[in-house]
C-alpha atoms as a PDB file:
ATOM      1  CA  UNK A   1       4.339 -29.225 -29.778  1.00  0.00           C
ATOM      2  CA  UNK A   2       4.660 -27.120 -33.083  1.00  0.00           C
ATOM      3  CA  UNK A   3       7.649 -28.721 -35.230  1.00  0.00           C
ATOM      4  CA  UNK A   4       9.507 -26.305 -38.120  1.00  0.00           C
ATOM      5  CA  UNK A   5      10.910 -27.498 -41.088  1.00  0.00           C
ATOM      6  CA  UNK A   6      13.260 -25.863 -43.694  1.00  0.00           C
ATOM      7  CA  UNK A   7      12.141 -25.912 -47.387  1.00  0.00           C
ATOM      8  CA  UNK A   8      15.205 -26.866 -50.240  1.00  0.00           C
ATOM      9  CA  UNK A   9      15.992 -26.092 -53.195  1.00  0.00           C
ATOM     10  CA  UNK A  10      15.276 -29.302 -55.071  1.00  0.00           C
ATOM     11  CA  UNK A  11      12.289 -29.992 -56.568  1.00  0.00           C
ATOM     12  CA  UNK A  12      10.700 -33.289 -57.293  1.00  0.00           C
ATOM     13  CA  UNK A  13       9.531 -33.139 -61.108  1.00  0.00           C
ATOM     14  CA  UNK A  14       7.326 -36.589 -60.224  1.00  0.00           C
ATOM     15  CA  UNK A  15       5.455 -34.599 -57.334  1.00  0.00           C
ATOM     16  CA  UNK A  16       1.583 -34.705 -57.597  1.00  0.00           C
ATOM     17  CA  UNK A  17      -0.586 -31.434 -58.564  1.00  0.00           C
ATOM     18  CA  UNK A  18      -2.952 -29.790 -55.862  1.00  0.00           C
ATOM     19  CA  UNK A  19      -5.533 -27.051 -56.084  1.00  0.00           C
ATOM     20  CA  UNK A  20      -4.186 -26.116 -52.224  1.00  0.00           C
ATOM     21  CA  UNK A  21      -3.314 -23.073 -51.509  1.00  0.00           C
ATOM     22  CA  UNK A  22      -0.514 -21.509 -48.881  1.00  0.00           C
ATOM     23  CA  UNK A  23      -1.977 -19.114 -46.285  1.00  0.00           C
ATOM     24  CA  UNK A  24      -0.584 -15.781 -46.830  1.00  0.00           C
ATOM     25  CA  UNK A  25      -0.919 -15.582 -50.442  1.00  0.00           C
ATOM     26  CA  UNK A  26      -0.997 -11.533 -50.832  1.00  0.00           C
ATOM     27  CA  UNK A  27       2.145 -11.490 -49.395  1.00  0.00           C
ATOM     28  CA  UNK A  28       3.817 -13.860 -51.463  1.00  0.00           C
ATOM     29  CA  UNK A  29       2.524 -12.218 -54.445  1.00  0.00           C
ATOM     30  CA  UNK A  30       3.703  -9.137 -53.347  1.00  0.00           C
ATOM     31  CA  UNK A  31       7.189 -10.508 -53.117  1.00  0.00           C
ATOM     32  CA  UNK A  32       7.116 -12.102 -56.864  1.00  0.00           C
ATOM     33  CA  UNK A  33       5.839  -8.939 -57.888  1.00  0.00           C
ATOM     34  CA  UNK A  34       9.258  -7.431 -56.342  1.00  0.00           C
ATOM     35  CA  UNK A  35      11.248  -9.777 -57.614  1.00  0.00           C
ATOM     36  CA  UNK A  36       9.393  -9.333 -61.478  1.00  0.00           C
ATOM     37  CA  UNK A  37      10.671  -5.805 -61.668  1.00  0.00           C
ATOM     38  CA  UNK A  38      14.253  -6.847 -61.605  1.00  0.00           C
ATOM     39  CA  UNK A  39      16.687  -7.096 -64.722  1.00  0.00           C
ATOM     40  CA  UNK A  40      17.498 -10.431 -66.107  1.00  0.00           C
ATOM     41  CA  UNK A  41      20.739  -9.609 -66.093  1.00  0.00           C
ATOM     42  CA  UNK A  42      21.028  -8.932 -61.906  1.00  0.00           C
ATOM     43  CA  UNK A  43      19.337 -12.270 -61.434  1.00  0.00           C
ATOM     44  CA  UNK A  44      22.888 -14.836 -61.625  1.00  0.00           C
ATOM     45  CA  UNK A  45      23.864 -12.030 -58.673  1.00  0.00           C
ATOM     46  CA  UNK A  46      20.919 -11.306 -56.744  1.00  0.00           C
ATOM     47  CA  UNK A  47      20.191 -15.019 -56.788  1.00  0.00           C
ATOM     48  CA  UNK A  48      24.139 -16.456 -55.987  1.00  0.00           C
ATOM     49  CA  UNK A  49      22.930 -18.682 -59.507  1.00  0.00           C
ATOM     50  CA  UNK A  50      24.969 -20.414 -61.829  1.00  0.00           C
ATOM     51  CA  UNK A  51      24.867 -19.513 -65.457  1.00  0.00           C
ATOM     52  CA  UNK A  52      22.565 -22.604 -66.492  1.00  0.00           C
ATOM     53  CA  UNK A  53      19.832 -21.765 -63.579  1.00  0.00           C
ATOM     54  CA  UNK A  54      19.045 -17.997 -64.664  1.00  0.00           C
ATOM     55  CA  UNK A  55      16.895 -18.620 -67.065  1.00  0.00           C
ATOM     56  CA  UNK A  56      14.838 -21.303 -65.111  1.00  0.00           C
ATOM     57  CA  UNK A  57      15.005 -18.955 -62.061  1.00  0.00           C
ATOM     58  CA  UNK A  58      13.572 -16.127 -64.127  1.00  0.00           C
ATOM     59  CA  UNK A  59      10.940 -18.326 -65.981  1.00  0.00           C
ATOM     60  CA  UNK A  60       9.527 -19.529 -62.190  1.00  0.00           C
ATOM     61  CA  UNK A  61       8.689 -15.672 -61.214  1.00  0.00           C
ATOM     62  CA  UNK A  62       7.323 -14.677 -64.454  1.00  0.00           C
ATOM     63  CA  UNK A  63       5.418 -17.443 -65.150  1.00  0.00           C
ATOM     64  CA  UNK A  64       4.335 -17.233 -61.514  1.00  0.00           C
ATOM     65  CA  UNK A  65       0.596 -17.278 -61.637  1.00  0.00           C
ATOM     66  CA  UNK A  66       0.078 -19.398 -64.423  1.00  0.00           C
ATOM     67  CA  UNK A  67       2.654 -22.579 -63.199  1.00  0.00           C
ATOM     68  CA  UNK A  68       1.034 -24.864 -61.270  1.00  0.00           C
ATOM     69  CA  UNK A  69       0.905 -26.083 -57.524  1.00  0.00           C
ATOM     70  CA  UNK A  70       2.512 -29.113 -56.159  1.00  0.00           C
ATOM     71  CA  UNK A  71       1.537 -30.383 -52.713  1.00  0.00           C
ATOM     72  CA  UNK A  72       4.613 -28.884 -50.998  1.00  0.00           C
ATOM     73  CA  UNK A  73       6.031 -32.634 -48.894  1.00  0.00           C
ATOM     74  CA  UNK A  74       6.050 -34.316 -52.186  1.00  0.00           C
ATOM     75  CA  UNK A  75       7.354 -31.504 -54.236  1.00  0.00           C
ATOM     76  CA  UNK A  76      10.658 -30.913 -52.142  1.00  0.00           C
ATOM     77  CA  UNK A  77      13.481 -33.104 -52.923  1.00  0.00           C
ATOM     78  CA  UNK A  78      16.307 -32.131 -50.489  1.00  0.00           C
ATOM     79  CA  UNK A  79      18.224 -34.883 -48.066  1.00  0.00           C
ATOM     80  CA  UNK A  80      15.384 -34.227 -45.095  1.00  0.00           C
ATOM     81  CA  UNK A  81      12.511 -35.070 -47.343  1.00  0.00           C
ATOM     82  CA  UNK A  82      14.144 -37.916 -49.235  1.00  0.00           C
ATOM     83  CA  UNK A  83      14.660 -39.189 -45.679  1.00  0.00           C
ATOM     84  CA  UNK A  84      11.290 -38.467 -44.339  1.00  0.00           C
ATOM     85  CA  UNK A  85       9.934 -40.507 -47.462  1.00  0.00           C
ATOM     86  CA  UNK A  86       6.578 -38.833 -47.492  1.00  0.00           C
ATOM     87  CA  UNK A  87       5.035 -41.030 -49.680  1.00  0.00           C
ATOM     88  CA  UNK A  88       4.882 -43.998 -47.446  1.00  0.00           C
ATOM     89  CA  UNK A  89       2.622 -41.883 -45.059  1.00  0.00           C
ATOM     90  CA  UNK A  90      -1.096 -43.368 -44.650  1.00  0.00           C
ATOM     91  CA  UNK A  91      -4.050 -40.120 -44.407  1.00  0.00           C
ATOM     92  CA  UNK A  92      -3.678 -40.881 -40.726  1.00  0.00           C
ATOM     93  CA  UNK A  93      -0.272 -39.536 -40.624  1.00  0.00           C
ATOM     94  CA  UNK A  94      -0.745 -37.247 -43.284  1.00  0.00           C
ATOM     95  CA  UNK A  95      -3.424 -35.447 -41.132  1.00  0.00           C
ATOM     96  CA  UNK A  96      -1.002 -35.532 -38.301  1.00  0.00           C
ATOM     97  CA  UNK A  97       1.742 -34.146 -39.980  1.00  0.00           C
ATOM     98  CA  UNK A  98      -0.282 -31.249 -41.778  1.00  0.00           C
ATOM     99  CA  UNK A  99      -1.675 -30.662 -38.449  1.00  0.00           C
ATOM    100  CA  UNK A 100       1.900 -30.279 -36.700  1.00  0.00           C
ATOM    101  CA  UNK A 101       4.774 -29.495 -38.919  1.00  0.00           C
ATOM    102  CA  UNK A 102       5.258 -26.148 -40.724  1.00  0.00           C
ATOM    103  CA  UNK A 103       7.614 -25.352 -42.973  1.00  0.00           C
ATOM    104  CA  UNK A 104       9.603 -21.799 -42.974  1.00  0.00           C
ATOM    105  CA  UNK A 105       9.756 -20.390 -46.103  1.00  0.00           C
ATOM    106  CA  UNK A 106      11.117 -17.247 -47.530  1.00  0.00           C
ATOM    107  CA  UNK A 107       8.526 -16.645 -49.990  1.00  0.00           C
ATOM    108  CA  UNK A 108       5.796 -18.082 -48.684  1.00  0.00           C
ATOM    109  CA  UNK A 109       6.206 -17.609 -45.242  1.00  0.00           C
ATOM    110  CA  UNK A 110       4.363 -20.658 -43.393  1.00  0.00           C
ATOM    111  CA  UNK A 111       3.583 -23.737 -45.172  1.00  0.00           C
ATOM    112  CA  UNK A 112       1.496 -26.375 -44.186  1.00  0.00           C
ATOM    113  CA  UNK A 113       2.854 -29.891 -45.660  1.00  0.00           C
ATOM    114  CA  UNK A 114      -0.230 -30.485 -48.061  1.00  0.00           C
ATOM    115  CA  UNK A 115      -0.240 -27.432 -48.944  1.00  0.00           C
ATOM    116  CA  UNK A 116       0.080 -26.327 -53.048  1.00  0.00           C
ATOM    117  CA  UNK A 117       3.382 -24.465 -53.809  1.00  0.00           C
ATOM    118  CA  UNK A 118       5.049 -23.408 -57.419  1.00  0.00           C
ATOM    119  CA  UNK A 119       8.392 -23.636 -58.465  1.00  0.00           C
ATOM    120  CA  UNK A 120      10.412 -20.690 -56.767  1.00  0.00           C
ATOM    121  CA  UNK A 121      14.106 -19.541 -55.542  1.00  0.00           C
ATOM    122  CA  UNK A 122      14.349 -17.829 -52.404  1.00  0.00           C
ATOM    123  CA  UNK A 123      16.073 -17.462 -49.186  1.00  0.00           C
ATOM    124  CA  UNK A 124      16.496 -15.315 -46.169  1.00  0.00           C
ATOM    125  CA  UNK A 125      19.688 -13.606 -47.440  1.00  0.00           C
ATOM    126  CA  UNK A 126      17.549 -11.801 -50.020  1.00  0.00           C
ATOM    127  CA  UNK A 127      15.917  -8.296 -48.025  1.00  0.00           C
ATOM    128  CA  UNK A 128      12.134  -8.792 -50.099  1.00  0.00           C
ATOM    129  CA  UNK A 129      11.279 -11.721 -47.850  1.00  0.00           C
ATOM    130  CA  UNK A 130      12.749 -11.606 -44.483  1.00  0.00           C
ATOM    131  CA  UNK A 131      11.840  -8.137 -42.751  1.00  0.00           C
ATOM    132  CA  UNK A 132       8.279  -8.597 -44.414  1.00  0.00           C
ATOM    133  CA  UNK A 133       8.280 -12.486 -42.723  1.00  0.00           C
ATOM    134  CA  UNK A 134       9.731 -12.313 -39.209  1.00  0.00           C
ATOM    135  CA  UNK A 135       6.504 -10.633 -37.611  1.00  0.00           C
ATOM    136  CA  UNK A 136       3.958 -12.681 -40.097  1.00  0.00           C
ATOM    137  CA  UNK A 137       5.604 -16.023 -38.991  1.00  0.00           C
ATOM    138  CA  UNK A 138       5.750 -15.147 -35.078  1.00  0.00           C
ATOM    139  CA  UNK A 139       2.075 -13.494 -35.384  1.00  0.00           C
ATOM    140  CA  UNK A 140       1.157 -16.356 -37.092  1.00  0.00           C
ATOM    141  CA  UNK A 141       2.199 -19.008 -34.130  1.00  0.00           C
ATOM    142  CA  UNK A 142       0.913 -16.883 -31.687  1.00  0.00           C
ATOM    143  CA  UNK A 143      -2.939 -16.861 -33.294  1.00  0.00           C
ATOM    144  CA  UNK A 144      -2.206 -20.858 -33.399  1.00  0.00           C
ATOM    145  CA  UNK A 145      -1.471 -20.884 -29.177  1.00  0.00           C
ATOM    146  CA  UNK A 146       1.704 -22.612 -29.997  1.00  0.00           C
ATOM    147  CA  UNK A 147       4.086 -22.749 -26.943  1.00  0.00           C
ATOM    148  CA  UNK A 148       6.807 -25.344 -27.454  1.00  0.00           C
ATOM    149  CA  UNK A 149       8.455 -25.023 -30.846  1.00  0.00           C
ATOM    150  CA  UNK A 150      10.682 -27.950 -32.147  1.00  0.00           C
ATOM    151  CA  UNK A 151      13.595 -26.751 -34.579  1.00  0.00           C
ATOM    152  CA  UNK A 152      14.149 -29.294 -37.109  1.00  0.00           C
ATOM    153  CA  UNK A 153      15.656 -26.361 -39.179  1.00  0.00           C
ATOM    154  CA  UNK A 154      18.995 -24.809 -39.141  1.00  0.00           C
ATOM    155  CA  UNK A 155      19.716 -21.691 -37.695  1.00  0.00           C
ATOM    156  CA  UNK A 156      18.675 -19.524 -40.530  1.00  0.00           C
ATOM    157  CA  UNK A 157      15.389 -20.955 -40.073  1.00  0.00           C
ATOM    158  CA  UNK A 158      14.717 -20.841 -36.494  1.00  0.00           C
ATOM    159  CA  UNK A 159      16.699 -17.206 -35.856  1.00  0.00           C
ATOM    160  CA  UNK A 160      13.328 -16.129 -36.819  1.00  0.00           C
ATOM    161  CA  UNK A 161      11.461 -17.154 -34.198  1.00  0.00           C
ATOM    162  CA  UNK A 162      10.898 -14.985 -31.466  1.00  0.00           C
ATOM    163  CA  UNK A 163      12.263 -16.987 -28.238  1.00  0.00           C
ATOM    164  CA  UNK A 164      10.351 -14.248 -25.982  1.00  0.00           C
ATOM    165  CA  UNK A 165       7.093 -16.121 -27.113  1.00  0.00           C
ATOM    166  CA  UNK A 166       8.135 -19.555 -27.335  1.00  0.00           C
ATOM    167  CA  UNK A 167       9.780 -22.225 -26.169  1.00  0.00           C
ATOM    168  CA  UNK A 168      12.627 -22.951 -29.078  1.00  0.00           C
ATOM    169  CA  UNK A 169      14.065 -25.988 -28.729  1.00  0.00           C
ATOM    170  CA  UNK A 170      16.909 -26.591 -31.289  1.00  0.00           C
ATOM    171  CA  UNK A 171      17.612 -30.361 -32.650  1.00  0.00           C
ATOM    172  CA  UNK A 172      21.405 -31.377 -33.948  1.00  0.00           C
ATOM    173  CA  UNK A 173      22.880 -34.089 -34.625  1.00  0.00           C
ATOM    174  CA  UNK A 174      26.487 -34.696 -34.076  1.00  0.00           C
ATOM    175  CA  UNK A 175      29.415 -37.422 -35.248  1.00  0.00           C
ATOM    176  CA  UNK A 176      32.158 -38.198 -32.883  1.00  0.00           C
ATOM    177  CA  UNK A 177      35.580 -40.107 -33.834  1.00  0.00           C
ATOM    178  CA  UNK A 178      38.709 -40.111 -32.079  1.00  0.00           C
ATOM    179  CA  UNK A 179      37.199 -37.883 -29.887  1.00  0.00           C
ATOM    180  CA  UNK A 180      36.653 -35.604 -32.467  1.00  0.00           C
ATOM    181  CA  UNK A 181      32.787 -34.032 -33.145  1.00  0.00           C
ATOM    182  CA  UNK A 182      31.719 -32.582 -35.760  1.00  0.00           C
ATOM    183  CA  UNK A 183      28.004 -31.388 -37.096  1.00  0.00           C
ATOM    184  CA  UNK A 184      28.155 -33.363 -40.550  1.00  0.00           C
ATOM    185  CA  UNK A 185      25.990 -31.186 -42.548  1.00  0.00           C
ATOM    186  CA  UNK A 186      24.184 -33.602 -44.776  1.00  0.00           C
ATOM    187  CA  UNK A 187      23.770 -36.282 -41.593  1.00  0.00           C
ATOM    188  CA  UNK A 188      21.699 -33.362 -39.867  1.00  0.00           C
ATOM    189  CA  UNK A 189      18.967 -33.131 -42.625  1.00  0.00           C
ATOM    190  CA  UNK A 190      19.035 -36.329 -43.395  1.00  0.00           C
ATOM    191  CA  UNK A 191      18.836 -37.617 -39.258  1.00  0.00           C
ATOM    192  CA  UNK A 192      16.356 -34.265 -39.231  1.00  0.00           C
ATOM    193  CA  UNK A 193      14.189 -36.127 -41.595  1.00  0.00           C
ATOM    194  CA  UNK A 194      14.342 -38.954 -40.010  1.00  0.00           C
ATOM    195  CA  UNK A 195      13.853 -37.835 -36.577  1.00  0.00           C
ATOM    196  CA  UNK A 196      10.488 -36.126 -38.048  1.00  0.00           C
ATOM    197  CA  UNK A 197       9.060 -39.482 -39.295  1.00  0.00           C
ATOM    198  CA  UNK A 198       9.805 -41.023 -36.067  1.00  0.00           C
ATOM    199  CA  UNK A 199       7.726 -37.906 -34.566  1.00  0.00           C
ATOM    200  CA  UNK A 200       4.952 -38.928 -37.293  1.00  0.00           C
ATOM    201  CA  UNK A 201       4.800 -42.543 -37.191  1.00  0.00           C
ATOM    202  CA  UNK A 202       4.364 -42.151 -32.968  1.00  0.00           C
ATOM    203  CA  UNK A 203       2.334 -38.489 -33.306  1.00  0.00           C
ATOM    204  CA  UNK A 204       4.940 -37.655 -30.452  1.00  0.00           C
ATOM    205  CA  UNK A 205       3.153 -34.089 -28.912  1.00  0.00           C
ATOM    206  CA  UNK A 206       5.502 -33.370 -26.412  1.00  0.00           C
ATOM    207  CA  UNK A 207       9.847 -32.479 -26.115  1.00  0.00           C
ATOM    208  CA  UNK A 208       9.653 -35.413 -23.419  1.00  0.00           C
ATOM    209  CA  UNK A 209       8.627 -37.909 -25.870  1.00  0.00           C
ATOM    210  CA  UNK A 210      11.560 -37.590 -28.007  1.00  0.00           C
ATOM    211  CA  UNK A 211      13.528 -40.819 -28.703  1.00  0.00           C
ATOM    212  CA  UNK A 212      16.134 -41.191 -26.383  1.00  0.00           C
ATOM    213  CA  UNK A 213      18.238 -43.414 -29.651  1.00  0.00           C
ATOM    214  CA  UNK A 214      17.338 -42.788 -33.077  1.00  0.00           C
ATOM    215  CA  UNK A 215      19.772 -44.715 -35.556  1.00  0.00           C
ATOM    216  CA  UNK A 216      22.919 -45.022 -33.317  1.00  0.00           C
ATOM    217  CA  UNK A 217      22.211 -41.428 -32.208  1.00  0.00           C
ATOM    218  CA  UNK A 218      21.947 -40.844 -28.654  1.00  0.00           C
ATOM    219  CA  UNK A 219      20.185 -37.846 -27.206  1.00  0.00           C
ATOM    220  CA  UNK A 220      21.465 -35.308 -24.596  1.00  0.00           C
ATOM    221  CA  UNK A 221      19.252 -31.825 -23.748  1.00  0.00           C
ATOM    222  CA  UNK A 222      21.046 -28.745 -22.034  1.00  0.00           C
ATOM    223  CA  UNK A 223      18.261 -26.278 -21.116  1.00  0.00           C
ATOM    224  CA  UNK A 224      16.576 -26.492 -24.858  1.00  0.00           C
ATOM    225  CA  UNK A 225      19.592 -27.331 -27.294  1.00  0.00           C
ATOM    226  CA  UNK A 226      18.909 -30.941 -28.252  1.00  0.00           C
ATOM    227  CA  UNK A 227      21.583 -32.876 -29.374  1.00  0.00           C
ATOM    228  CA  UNK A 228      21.739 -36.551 -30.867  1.00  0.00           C
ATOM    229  CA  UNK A 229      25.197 -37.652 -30.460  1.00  0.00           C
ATOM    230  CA  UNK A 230      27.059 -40.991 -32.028  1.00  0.00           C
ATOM    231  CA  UNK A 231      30.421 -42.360 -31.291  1.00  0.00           C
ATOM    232  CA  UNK A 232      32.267 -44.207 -34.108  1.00  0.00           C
END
């Protein structure tokens, strides 16, 4: 079982320094190199920035090559990672986890979790990465013999793989009160982060090994949409 993960936005500024490197790096220095020829000015718009993050933004892709690497688990700081808490992992689990996870990335393609990345913006919406990225990614997890592909992404993320080669299962989690049910957006990557330590700490290989109750959550699977549903 190949698990994807989605990358964020936040950046841990505590994260620890690697010499790793990601695996397609001509590409991704093809798409800095893109993204260097563009006016300061178009980068609040191009971006969807705020006024205070332009200049940071701008700094990270011109200061590209000389910035360092971060090992890419510890250097993300969104809800999923805080909850996966990558930092308590032993090297057993850390070899298991590089070894099975992948995270989806619009610059850099596919990244491995120990992996060495540098500070960057990007996303899917923006057309230097994903055209360039859909065939490298599916290519990519076809030279690997994956088969069964676990989505612990949203749909941005796992649109991109190709479901004529794989077997894309999709995880969400949903909250239910008064008979009301709702996908809570910030419960799914934080019970996504969860749900991949759980995966780690038991080096689950297989859909059918899934917890059937993860944190109140209790799981249902129609044809290959996963759901974890709780009742309040």
């Amino acid at each position: 079982m190949t698990i994807i993960f989605a990358p964020t936005k936040l950046f841990n500024p505590q994260a620890q320094t690697t010499e790793n490197k990601t695996m397609f790096e001509t590409v991704t220095m093809s798409i800095v190199e893109e993204i260097q020829k563009i006016d300061k000015a178009n980068y609040k718009k191009h971006f969807n920035l705020s006024d205070n993050l332009v200049d940071t933004v701008y700094n990270y892709y011109h200061n590209f090559e000389s910035n360092n690497r971060f090992t890419a688990f510890d250097y993300y700081l969104g809800e999923s990672f805080k909850a996966f808490n990558f930092n308590q992992l032993d090297d057993i689990k850390r070899t298991y986890l590089n070894d099975n996870v992948y995270i989806i990335d619009a610059l850099y393609g596919v990244i491995k979790p120990l992996d060495g990345i540098k500070p960057y913006r990007m996303d899917f919406t923006l057309k230097q990465s994903k055209s360039v990225l859909r065939d490298l990614i599916n290519n990519y997890f076809s030279s690997k013999g994956a088969k069964q592909i676990l989505s612990l992404a949203s749909k941005e993320f796992s649109a991109l793989i190709d479901k004529s080669k794989f077997e894309l299962y999709e995880v969400s989690f949903i909250d239910c009160k008064e008979d009301v049910c709702k996908k809570i957006s910030v419960f799914n990557k934080q019970m996504r982060g969860k749900l991949l330590r759980y995966i780690v700490d038991h080096e689950i290989n297989d859909i059918s090994g899934l917890p059937k109750i993860i944190l109140g959550y209790h799981l249902t699977v129609v044809d290959k949409e996963i759901n974890y549903i709780k009742s309040v």
